[in-house]
N, C-alpha and C. Protein backbone atom coordinates (compact mmCIF):
# COMPACT_ATOMS: atom_id res chain seq x y z
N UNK A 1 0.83 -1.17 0.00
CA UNK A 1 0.00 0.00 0.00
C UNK A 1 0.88 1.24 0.00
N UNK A 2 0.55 2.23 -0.62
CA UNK A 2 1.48 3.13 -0.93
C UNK A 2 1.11 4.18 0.30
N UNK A 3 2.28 4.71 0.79
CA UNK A 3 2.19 5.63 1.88
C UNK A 3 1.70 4.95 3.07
N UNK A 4 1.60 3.83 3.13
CA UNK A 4 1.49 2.71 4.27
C UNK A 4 2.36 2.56 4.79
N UNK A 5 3.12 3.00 6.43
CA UNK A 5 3.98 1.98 7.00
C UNK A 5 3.69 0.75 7.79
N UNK A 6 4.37 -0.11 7.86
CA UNK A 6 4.11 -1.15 8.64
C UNK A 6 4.01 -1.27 9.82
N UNK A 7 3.39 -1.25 10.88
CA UNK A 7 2.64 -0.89 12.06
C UNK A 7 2.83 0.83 12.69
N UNK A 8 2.54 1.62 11.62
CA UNK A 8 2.18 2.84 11.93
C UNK A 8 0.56 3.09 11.61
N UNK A 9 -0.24 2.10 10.87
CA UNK A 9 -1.57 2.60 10.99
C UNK A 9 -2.20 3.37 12.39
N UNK A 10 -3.65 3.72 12.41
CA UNK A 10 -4.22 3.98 13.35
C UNK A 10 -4.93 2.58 14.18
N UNK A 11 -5.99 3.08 15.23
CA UNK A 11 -6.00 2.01 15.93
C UNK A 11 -6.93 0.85 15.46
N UNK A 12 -7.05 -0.62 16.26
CA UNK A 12 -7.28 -1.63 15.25
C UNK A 12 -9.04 -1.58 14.70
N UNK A 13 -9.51 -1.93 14.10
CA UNK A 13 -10.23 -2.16 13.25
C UNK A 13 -11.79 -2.78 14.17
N UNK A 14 -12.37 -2.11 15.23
CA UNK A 14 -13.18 -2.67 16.31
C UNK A 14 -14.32 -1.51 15.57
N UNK A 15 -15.38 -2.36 16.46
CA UNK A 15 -16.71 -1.90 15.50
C UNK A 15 -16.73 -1.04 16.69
N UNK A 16 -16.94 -0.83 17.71
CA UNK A 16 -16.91 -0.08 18.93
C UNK A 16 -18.07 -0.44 19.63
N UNK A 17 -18.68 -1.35 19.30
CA UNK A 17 -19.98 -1.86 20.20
C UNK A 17 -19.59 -2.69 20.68
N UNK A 18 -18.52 -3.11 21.15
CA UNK A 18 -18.42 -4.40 22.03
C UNK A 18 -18.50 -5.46 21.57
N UNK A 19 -19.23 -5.45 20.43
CA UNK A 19 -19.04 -6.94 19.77
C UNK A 19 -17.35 -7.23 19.28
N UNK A 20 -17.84 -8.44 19.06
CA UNK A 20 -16.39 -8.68 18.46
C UNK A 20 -15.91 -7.87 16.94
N UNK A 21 -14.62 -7.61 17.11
CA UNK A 21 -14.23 -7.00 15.83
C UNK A 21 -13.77 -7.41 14.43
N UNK A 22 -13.45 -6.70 13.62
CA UNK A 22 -13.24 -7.56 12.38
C UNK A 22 -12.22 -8.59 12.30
N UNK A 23 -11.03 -8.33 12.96
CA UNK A 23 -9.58 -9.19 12.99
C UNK A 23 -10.04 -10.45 13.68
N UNK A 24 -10.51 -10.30 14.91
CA UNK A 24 -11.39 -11.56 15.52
C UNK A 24 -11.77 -12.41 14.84
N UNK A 25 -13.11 -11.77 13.99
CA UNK A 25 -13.76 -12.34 13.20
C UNK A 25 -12.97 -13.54 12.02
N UNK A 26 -11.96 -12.24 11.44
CA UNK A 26 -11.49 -12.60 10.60
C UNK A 26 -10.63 -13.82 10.50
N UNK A 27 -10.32 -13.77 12.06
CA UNK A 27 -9.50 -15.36 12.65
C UNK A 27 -10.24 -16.09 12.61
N UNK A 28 -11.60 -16.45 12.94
CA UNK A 28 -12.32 -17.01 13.01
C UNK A 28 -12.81 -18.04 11.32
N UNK A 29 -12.53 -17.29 10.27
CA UNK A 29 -12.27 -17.53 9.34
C UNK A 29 -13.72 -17.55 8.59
N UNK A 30 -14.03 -16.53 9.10
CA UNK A 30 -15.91 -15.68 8.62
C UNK A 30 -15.26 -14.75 7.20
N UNK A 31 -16.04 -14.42 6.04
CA UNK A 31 -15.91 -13.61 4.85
C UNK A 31 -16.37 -12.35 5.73
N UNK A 32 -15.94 -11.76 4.48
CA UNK A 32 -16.22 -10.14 4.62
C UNK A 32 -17.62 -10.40 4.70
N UNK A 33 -18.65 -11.05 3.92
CA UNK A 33 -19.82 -10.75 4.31
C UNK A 33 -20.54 -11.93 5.10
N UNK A 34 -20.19 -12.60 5.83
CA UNK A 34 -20.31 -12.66 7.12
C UNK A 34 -20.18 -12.13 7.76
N UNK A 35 -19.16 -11.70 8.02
CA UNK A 35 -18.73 -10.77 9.05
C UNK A 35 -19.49 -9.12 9.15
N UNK A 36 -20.08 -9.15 7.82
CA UNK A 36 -20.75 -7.72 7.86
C UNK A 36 -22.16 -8.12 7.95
N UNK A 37 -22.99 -9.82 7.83
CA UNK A 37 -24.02 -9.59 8.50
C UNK A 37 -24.17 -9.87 10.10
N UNK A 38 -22.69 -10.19 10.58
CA UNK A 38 -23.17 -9.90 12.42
C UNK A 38 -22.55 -9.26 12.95
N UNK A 39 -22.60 -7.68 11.94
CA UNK A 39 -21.85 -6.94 12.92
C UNK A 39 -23.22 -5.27 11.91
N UNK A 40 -22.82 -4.18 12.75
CA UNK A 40 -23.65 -3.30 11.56
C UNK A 40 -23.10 -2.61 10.32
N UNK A 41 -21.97 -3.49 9.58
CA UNK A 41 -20.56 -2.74 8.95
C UNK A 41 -21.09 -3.26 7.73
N UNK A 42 -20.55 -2.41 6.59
CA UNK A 42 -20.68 -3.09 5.17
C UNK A 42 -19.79 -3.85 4.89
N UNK A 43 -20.26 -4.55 3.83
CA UNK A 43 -18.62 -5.34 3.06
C UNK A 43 -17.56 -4.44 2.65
N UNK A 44 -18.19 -3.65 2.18
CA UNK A 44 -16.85 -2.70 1.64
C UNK A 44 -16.11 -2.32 2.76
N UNK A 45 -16.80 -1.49 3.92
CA UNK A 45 -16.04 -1.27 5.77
C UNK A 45 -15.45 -2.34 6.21
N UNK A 46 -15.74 -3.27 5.75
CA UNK A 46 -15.19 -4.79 6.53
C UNK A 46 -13.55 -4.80 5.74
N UNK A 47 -13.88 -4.95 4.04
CA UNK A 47 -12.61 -4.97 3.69
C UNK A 47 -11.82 -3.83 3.77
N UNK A 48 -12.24 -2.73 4.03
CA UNK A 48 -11.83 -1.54 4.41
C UNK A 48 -11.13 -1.45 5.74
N UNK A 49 -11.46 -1.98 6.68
CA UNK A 49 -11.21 -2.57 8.00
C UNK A 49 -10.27 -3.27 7.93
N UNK A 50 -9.90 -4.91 7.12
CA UNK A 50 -8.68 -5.92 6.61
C UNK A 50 -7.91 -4.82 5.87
N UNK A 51 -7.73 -4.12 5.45
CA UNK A 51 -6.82 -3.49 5.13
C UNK A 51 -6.20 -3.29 5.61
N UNK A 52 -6.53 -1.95 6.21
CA UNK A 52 -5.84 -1.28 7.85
C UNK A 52 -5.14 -2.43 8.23
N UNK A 53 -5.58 -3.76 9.13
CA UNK A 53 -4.80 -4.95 9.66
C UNK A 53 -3.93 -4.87 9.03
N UNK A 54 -4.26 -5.69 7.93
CA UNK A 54 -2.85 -6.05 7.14
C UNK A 54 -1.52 -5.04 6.93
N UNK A 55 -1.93 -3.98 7.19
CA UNK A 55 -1.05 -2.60 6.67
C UNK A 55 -0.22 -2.72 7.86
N UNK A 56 -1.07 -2.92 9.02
CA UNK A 56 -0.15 -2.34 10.19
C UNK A 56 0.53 -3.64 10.76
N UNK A 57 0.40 -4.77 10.24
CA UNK A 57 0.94 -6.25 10.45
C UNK A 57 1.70 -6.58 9.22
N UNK A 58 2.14 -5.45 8.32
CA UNK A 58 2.84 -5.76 7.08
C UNK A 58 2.61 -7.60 6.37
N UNK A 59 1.14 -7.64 5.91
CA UNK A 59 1.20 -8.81 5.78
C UNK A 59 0.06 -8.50 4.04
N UNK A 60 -0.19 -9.65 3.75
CA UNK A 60 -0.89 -9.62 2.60
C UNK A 60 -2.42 -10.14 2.37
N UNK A 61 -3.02 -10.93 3.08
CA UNK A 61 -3.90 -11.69 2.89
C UNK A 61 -4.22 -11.93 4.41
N UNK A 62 -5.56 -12.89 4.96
CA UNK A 62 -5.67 -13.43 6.27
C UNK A 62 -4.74 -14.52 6.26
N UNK A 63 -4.52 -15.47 5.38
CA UNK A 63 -3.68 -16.57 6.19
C UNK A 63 -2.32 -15.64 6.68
N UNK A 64 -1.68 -14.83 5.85
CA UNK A 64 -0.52 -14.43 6.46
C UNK A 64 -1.01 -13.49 7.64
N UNK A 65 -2.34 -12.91 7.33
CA UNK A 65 -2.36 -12.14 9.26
C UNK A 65 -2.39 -13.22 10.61
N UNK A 66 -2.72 -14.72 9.65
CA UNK A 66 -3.07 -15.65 11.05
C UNK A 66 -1.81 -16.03 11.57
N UNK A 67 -0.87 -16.17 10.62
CA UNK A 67 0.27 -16.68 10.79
C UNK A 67 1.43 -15.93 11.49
N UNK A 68 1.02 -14.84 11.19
CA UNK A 68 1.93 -13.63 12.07
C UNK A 68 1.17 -13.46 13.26
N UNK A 69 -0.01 -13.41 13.36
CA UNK A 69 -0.61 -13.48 14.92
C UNK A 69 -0.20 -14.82 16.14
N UNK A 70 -0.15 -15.66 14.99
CA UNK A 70 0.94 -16.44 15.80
C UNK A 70 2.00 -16.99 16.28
N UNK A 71 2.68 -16.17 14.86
CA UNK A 71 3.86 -16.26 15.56
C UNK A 71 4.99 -14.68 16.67
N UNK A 72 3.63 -13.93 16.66
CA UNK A 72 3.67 -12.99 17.57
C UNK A 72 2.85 -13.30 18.83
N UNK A 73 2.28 -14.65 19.09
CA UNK A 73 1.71 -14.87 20.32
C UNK A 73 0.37 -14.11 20.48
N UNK A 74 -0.20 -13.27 19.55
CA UNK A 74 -1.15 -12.81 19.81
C UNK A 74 -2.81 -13.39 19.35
N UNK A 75 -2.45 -14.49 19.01
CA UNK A 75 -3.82 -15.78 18.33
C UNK A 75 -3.43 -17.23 19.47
């Protein structure tokens, strides 16, 4: 992503209702539109949302965000 650094985004990608958030989700291994019918977000906000992640986890796709979440201990 151009003008992207790698964990300089802003903060992570939470719907702010307490539900669970997109990265969650996204571990969980729910689509964008799953994930945007149990939450109140569009598909486009959802992948709009995986972006951001990936940007600030310098990664490309979910398997590589799962794979760096674990091997950062944070999954």
């Amino acid at each position: 992503m151009r003008g992207v650094h790698c964990g300089k985004a802003g903060p992570s990608a939470s719907s702010g209702t307490g539900s669970p958030d997109v990265s969650e989700l996204s571990a969980e291994g729910l689509t964008a539109a799953e994930i945007a019918a149990r939450t109140s977000l569009s598909v486009h906000t959802v992948n709009t949302h995986r972006q951001h992640i990936y940007a600030k986890m310098c990664v490309k796709n979910v398997a590589d965000m799962l794979r760096k979440a674990g091997e950062l201990g944070i999954l």
